[in-house]
N, C-alpha and C. Protein backbone atom coordinates (compact mmCIF):
# COMPACT_ATOMS: atom_id res chain seq x y z
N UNK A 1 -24.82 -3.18 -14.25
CA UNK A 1 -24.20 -3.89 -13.15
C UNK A 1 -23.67 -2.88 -12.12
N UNK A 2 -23.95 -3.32 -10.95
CA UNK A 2 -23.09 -2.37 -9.70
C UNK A 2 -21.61 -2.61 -10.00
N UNK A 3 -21.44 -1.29 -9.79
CA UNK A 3 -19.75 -1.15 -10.02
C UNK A 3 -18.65 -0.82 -8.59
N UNK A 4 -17.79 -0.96 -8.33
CA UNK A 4 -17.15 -0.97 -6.60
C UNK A 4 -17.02 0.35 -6.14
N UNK A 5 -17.15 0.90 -7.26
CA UNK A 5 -17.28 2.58 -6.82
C UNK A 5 -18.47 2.64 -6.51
N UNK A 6 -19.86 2.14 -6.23
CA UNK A 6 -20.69 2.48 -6.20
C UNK A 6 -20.98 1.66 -4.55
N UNK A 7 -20.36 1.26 -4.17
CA UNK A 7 -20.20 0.57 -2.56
C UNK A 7 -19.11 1.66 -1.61
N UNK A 8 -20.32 2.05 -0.50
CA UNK A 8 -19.55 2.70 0.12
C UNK A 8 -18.91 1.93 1.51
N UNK A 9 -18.03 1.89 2.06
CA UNK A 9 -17.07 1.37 2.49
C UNK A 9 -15.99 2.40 3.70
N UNK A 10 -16.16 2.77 4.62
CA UNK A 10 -15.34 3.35 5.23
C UNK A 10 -14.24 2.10 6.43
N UNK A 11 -13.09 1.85 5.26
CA UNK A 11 -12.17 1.16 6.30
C UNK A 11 -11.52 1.54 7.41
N UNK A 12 -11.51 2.65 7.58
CA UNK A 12 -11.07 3.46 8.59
C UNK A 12 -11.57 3.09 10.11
N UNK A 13 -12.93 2.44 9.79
CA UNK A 13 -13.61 2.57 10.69
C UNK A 13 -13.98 1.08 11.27
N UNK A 14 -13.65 0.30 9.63
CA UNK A 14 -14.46 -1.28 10.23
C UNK A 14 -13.40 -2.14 9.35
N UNK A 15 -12.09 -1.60 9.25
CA UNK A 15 -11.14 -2.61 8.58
C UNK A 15 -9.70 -2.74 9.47
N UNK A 16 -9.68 -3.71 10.17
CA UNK A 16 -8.42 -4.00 10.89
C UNK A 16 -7.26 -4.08 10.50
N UNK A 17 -6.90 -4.39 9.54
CA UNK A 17 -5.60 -4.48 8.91
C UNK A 17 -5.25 -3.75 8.04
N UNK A 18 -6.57 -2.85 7.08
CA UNK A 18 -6.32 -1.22 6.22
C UNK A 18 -5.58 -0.39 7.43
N UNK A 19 -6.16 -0.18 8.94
CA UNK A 19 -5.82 0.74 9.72
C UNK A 19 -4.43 0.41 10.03
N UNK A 20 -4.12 -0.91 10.24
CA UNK A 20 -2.88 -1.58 11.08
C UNK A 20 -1.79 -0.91 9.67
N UNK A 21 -2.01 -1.14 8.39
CA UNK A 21 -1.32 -0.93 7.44
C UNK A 21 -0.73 0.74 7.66
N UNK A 22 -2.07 1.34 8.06
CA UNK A 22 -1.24 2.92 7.64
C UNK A 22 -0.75 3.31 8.92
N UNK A 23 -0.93 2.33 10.10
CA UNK A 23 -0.12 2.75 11.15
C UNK A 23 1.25 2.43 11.05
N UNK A 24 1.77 1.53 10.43
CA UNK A 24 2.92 1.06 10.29
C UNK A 24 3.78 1.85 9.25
N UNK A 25 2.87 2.41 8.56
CA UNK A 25 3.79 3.47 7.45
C UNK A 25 3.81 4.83 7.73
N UNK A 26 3.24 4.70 9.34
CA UNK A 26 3.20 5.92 10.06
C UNK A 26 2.66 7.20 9.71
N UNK A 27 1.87 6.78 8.22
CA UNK A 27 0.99 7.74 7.62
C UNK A 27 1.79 9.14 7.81
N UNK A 28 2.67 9.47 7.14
CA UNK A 28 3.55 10.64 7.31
C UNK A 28 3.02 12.08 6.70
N UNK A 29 2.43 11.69 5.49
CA UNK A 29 1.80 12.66 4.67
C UNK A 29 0.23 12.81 4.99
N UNK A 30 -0.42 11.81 5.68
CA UNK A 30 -2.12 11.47 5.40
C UNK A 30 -2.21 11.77 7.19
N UNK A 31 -1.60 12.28 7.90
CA UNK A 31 -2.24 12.11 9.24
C UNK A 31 -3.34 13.43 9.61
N UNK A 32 -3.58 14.42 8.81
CA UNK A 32 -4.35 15.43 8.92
C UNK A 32 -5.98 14.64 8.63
N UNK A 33 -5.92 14.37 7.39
CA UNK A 33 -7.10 13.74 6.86
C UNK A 33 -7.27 12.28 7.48
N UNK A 34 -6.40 11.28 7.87
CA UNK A 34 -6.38 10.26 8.77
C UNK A 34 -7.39 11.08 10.28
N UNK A 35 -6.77 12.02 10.84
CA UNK A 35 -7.12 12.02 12.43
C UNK A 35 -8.88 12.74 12.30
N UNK A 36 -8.83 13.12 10.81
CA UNK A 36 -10.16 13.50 10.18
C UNK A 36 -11.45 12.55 10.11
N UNK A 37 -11.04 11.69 9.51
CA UNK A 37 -12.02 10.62 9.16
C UNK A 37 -11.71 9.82 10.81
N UNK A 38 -11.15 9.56 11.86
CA UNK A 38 -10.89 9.09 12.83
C UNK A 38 -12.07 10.04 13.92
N UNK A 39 -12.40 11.52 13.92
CA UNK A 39 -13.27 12.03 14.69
C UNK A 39 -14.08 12.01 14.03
N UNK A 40 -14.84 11.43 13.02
CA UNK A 40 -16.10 11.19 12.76
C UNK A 40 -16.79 9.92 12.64
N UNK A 41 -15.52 9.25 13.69
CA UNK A 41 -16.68 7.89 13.94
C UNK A 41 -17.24 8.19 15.04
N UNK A 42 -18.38 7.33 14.95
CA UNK A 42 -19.82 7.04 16.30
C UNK A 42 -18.87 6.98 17.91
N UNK A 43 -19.60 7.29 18.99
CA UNK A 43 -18.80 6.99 19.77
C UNK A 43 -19.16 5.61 20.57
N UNK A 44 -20.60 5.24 20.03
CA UNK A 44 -20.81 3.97 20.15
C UNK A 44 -20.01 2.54 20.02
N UNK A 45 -20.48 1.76 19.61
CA UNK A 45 -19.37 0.32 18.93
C UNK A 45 -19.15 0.30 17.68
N UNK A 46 -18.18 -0.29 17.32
CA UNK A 46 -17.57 -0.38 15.97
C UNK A 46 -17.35 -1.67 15.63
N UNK A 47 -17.82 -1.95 14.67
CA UNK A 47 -17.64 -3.15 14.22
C UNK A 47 -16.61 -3.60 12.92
N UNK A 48 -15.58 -4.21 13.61
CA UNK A 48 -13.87 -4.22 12.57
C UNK A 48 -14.48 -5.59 11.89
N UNK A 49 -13.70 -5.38 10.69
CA UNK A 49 -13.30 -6.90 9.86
C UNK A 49 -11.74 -6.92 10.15
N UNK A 50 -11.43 -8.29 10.62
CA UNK A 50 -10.61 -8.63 10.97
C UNK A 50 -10.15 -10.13 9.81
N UNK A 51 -10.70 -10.10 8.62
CA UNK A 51 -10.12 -10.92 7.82
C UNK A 51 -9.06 -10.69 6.42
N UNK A 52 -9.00 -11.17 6.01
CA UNK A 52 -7.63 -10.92 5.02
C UNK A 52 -7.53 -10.17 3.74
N UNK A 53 -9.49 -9.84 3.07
CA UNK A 53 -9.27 -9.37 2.79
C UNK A 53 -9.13 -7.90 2.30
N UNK A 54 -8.57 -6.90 1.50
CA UNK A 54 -8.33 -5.98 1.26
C UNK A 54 -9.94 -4.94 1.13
N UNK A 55 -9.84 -4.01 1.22
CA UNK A 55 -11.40 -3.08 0.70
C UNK A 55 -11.42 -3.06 -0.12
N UNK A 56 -10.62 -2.99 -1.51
CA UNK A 56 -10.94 -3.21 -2.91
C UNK A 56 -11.37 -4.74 -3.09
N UNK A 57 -11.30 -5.57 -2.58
CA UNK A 57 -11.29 -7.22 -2.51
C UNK A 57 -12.52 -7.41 -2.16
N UNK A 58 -13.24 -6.51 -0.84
CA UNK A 58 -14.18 -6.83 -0.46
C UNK A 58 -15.45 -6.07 -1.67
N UNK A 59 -15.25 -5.15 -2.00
CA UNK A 59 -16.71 -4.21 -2.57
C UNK A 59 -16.40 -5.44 -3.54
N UNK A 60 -15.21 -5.75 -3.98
CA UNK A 60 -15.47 -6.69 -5.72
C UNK A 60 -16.31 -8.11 -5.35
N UNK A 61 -16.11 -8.81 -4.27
CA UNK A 61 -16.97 -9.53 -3.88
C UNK A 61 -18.33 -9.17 -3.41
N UNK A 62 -18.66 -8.02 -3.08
CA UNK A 62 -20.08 -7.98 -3.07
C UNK A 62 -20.60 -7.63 -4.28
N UNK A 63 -19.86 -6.75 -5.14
CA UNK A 63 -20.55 -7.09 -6.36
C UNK A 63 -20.71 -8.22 -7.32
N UNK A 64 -19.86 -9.14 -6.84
CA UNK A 64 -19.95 -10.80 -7.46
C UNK A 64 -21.57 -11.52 -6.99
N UNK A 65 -21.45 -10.84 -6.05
CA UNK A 65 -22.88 -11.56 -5.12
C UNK A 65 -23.85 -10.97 -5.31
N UNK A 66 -23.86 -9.62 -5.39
CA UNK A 66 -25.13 -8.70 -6.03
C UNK A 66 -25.45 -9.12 -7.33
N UNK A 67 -24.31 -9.45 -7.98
CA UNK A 67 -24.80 -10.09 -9.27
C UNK A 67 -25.35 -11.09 -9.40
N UNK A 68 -24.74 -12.34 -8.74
CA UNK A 68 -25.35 -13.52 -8.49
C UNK A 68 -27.27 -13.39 -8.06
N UNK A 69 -26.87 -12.47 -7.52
CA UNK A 69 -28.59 -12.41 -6.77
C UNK A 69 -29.57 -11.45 -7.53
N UNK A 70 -28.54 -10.63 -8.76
CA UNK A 70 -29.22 -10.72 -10.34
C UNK A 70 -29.80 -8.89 -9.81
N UNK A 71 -29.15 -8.09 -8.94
CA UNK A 71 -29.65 -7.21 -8.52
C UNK A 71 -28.30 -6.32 -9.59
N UNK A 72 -28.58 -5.48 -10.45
CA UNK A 72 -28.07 -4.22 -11.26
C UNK A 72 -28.15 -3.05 -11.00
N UNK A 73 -28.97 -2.77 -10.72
CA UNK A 73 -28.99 -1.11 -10.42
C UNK A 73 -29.29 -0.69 -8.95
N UNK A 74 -29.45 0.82 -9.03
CA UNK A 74 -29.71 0.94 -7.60
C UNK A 74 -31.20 1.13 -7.20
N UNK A 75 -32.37 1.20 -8.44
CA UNK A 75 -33.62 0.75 -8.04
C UNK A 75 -33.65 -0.67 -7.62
N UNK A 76 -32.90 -1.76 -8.42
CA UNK A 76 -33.24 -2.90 -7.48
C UNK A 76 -32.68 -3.54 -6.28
N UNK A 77 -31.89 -2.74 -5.91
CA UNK A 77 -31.00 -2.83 -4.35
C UNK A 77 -32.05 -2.29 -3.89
N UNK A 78 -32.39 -1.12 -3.82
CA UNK A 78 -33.64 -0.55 -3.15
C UNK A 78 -35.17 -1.44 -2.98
N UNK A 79 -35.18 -2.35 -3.79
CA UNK A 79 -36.22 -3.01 -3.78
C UNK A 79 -35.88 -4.38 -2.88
N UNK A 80 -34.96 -5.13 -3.34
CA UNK A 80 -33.93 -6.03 -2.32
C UNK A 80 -34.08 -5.81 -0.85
N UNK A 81 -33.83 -4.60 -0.76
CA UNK A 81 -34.02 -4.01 0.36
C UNK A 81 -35.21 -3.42 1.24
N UNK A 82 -36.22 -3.85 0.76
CA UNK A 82 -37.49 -2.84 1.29
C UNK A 82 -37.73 -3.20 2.22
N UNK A 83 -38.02 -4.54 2.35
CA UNK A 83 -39.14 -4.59 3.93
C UNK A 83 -38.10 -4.43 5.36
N UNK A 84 -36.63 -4.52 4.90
CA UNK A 84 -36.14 -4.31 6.37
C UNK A 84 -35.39 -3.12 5.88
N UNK A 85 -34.92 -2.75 5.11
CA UNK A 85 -34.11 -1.82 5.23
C UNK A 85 -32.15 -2.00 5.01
N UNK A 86 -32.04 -3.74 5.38
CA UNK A 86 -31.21 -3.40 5.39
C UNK A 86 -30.90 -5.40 4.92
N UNK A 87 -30.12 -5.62 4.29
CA UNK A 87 -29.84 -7.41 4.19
C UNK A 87 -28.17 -8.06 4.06
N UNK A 88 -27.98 -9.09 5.04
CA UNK A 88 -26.99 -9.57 4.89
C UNK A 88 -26.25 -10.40 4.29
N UNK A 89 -24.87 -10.15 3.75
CA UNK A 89 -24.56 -11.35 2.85
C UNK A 89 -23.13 -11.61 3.19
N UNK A 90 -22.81 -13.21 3.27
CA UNK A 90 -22.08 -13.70 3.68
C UNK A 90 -20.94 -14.36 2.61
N UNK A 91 -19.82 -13.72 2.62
CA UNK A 91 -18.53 -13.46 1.82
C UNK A 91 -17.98 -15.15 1.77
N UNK A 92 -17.18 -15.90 0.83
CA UNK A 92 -16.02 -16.93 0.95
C UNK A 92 -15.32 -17.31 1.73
N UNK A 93 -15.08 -16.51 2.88
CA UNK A 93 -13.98 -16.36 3.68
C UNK A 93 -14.58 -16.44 5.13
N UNK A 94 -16.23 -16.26 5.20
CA UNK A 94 -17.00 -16.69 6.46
C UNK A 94 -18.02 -15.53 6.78
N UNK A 95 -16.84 -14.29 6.28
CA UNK A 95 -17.42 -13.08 7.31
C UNK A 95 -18.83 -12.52 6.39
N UNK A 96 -19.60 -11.73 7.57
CA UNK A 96 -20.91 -11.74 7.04
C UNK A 96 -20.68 -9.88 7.20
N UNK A 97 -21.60 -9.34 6.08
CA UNK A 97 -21.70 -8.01 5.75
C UNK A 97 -23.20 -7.73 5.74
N UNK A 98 -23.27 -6.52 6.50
CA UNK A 98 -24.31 -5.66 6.07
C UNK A 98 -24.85 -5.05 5.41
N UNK A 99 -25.59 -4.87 4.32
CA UNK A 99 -25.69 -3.96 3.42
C UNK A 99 -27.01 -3.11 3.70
N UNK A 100 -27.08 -1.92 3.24
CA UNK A 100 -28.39 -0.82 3.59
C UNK A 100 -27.83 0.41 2.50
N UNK A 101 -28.87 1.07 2.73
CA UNK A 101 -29.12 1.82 1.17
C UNK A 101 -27.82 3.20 1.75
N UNK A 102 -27.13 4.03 1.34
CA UNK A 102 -26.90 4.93 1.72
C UNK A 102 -26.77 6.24 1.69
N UNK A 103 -26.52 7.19 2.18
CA UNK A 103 -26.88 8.41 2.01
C UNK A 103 -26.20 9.60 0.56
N UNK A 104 -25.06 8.57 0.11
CA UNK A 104 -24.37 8.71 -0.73
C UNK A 104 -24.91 8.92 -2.58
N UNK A 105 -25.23 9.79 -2.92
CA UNK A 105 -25.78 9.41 -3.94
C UNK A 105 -25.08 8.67 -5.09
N UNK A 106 -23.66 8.84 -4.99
CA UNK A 106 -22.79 7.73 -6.25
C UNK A 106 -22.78 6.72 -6.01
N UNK A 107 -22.51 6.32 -4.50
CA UNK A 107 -22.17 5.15 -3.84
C UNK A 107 -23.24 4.54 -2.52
N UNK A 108 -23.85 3.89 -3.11
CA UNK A 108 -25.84 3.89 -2.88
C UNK A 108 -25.77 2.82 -2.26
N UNK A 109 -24.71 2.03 -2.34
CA UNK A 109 -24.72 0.70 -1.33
C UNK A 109 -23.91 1.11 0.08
N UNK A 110 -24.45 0.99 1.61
CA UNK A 110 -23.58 1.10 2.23
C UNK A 110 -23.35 -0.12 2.87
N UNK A 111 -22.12 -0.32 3.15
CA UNK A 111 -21.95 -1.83 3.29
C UNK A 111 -20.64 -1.84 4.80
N UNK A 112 -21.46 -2.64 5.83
CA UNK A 112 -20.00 -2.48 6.93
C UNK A 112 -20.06 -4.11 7.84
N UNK A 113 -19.12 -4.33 8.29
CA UNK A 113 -19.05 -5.53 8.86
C UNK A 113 -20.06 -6.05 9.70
N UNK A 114 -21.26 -7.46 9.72
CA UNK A 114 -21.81 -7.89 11.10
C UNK A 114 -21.48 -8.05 12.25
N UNK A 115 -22.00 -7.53 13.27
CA UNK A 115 -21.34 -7.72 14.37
C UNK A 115 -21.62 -9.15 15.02
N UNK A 116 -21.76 -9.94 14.08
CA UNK A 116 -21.90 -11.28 14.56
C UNK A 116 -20.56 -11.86 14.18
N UNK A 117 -19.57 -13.02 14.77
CA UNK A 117 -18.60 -13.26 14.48
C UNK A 117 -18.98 -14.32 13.10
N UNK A 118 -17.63 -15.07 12.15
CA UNK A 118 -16.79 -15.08 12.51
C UNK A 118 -16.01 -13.39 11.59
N UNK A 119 -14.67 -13.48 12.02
CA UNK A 119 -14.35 -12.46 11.62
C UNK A 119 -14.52 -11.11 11.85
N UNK A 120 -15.16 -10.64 12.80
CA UNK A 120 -15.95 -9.39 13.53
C UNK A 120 -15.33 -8.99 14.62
N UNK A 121 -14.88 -8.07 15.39
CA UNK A 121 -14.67 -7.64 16.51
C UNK A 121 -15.46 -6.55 16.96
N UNK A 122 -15.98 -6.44 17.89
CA UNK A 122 -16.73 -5.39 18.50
C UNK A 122 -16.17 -4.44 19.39
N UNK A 123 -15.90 -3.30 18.96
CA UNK A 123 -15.28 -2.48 19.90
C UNK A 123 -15.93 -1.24 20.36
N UNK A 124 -15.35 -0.03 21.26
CA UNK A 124 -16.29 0.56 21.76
C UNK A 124 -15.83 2.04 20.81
N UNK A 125 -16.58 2.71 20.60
CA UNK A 125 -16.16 4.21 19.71
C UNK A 125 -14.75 4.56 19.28
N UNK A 126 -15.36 5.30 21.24
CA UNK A 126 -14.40 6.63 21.42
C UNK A 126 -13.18 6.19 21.79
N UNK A 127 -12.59 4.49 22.29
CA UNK A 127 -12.10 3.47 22.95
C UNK A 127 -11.27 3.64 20.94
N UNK A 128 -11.57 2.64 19.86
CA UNK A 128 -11.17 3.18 18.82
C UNK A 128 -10.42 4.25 18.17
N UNK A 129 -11.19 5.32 18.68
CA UNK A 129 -10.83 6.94 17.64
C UNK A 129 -9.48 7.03 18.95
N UNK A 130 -9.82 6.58 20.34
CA UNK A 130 -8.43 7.39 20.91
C UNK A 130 -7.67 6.80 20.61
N UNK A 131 -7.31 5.26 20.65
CA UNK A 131 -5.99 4.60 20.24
C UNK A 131 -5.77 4.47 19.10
N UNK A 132 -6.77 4.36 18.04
CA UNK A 132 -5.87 4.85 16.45
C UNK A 132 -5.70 6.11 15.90
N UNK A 133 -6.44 6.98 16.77
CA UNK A 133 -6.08 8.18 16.71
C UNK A 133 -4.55 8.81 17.26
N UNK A 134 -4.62 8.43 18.47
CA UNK A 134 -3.43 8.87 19.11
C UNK A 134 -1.97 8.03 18.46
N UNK A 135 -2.09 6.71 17.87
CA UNK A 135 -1.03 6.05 17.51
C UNK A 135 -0.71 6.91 16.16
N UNK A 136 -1.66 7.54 15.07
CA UNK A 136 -1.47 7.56 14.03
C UNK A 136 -0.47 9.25 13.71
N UNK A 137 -1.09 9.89 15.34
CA UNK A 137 -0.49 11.01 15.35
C UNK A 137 0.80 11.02 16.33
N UNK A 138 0.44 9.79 16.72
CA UNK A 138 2.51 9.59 17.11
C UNK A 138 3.00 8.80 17.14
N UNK A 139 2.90 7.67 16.39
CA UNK A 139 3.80 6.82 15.96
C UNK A 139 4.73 7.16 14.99
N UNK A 140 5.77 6.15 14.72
CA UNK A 140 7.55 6.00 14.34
C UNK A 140 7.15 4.88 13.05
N UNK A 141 5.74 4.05 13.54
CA UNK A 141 5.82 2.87 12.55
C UNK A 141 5.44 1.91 13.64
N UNK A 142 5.89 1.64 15.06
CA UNK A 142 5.50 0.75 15.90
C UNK A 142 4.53 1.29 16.71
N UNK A 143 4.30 -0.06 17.69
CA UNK A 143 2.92 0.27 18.24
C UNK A 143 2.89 0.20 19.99
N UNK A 144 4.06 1.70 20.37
CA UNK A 144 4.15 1.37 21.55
C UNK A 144 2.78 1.91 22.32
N UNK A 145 3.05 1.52 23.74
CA UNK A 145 2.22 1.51 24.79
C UNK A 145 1.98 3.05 25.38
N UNK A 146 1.14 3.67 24.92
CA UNK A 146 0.87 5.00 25.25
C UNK A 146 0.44 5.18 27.09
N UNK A 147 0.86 6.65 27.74
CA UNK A 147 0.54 6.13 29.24
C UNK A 147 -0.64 6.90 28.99
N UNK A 148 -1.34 6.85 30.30
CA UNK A 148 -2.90 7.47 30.58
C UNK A 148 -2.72 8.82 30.08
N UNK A 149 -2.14 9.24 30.95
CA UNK A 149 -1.64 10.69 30.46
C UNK A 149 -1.61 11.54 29.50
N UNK A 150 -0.81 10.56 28.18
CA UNK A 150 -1.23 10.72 26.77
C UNK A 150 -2.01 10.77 26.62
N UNK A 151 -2.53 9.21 26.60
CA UNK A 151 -4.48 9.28 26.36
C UNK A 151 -5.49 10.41 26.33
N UNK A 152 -5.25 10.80 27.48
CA UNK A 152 -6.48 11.58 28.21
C UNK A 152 -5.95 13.15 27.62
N UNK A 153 -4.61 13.13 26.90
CA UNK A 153 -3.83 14.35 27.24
C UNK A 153 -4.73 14.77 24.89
N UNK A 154 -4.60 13.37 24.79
CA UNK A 154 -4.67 13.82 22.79
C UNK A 154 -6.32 13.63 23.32
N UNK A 155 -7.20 12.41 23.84
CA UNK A 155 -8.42 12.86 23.77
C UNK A 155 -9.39 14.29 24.02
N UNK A 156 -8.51 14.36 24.76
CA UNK A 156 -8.77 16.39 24.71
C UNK A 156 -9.00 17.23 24.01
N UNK A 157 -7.33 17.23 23.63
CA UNK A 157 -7.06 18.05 22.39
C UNK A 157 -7.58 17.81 21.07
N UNK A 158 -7.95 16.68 20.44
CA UNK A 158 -7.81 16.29 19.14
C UNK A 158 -9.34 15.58 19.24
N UNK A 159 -10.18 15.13 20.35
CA UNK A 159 -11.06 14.35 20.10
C UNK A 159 -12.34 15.31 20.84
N UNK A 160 -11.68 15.94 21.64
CA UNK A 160 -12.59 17.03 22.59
C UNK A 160 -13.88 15.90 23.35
N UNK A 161 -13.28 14.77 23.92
CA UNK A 161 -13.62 13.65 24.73
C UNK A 161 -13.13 13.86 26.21
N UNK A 162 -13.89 13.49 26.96
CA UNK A 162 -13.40 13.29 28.30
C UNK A 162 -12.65 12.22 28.76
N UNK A 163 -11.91 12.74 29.61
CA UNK A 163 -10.61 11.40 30.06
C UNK A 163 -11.15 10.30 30.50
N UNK A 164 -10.36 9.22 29.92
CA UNK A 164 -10.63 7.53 30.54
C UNK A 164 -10.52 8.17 32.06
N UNK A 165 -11.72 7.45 32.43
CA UNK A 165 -11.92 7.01 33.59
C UNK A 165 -12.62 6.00 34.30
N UNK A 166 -12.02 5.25 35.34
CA UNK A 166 -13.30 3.88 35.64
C UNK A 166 -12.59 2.82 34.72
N UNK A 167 -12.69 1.68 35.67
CA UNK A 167 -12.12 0.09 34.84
C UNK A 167 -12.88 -0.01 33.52
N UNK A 168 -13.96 0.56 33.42
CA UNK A 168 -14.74 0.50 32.06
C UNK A 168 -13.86 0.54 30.95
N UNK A 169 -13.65 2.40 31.05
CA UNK A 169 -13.05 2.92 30.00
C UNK A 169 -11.83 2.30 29.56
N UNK A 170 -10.82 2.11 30.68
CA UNK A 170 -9.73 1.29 30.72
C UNK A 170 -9.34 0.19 29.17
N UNK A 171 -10.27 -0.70 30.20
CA UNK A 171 -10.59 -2.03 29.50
C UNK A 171 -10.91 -1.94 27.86
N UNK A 172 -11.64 -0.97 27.85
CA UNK A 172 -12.05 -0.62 26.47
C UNK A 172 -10.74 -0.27 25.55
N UNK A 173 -10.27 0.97 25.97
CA UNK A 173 -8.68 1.31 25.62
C UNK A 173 -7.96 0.05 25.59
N UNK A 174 -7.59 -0.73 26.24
CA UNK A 174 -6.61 -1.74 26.73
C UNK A 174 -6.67 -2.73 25.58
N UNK A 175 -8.28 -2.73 25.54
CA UNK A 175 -8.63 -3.66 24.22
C UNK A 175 -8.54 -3.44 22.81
N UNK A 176 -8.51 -2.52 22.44
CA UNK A 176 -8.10 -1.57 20.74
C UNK A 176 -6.73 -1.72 21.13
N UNK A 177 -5.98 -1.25 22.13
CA UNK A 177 -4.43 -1.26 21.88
C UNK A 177 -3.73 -2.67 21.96
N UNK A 178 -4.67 -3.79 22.60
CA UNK A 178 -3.98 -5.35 22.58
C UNK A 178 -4.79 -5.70 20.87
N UNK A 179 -6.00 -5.02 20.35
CA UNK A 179 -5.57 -6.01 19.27
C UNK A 179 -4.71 -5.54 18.20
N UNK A 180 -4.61 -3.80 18.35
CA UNK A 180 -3.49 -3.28 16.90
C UNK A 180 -2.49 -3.70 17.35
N UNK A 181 -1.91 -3.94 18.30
CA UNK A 181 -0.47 -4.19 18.76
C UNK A 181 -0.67 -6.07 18.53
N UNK A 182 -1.66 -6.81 18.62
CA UNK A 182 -1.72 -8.19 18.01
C UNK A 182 -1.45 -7.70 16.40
N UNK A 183 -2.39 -6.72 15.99
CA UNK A 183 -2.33 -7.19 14.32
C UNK A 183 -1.14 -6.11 13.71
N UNK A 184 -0.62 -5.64 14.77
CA UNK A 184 0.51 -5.45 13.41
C UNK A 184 1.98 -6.28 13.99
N UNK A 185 1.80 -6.98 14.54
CA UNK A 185 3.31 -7.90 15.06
C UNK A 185 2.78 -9.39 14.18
N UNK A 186 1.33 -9.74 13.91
CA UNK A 186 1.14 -10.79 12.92
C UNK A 186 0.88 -10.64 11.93
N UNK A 187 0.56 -9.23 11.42
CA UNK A 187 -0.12 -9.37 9.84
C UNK A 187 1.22 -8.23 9.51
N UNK A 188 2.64 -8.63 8.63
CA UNK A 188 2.89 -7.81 7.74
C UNK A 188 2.63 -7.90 6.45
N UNK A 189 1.10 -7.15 6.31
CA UNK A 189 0.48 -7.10 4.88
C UNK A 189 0.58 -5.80 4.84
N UNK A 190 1.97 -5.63 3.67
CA UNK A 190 1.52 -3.97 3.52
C UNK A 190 0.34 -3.90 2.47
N UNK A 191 -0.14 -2.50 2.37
CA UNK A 191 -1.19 -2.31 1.63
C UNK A 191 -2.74 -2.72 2.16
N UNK A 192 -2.57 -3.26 2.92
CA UNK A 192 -4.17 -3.51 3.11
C UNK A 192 -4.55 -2.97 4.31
């Protein structure tokens, strides 16, 4: 049987309320390896789960479903998987997951949110890495309103990105910081 260690999973990157969690505990000890795994996301879009539950919650439900669908090992995920490469499966709770083989050799399932709703948000990279980047390396626990300045001042330094510029970029920023500042004034779930 697939085991949850064997699902790879980076919440960092596609879990809304794991991130909202360690911003609020202001990650005091973890912000080295936090701002770590934060410059090695895509600078493309990101696709968050924005549902309730936890990353240990989620791999255990896909292995409920991998089982159901009678797949054990990682030759027959691989076979599951052949003609596209990659197949989706849709969780209790609505939200739909991706799964594809991954580069990982322990953890052979890689598995990250659809960017089809419900439960999905689509965001833009580097729009991401700067505002949970920059909150995680200066926040108190809350989620104030950083000025441009900042922005442009840690994307520099810490992301070696070029400054927001253009209503584009803005908007993009504006949008990662209205929804962590939505999800941590509604979700106090510690731990997740």
């Amino acid at each position: 049987m697939i085991r949850t260690n064997q699902i790879h999973f980076n919440p960092v990157k596609h879990h809304l309320l794991f991130v909202c969690a360690k911003l609020k505990d202001s990650i005091t000890n973890e912000r080295a390896s936090f701002l770590e795994s934060i410059q090695s996301i895509n600078s493309n879009f990101v696709d968050l789960y924005t549902g309730q539950y936890s990353p240990e919650e989620i791999k255990e439900k896909l292995v409920h479903e991998l089982t159901k669908l009678k797949i054990y090992c990682e030759s027959e995920y691989i076979e599951w998987l052949a003609n596209s490469g990659y197949r989706t499966i849709t969780l209790d709770d609505g939200a739909k997951w991706i799964l594809r083989k991954s580069e990982n050799k322990e953890a052979f399932v890689h598995v990250h949110p659809s960017r089809v709703p419900p439960l999905t948000v689509r965001v833009h990279g580097n729009a991401w890495k700067t505002v949970v980047g920059f909150l995680a390396m200066n926040s108190d626990g809350s989620c104030h309103i950083p000025t441009l300045a900042q922005i442009n001042n840690f994307r520099k330094e810490f992301l070696d990105l070029s400054p927001v510029k253009g209503n584009e970029n803005l908007k993009r920023v504006k949008k990662v910081l209205d929804l962590i500042q939505d999800c941590m004034i509604n979700n106090p779930l510690p731990g997740r």
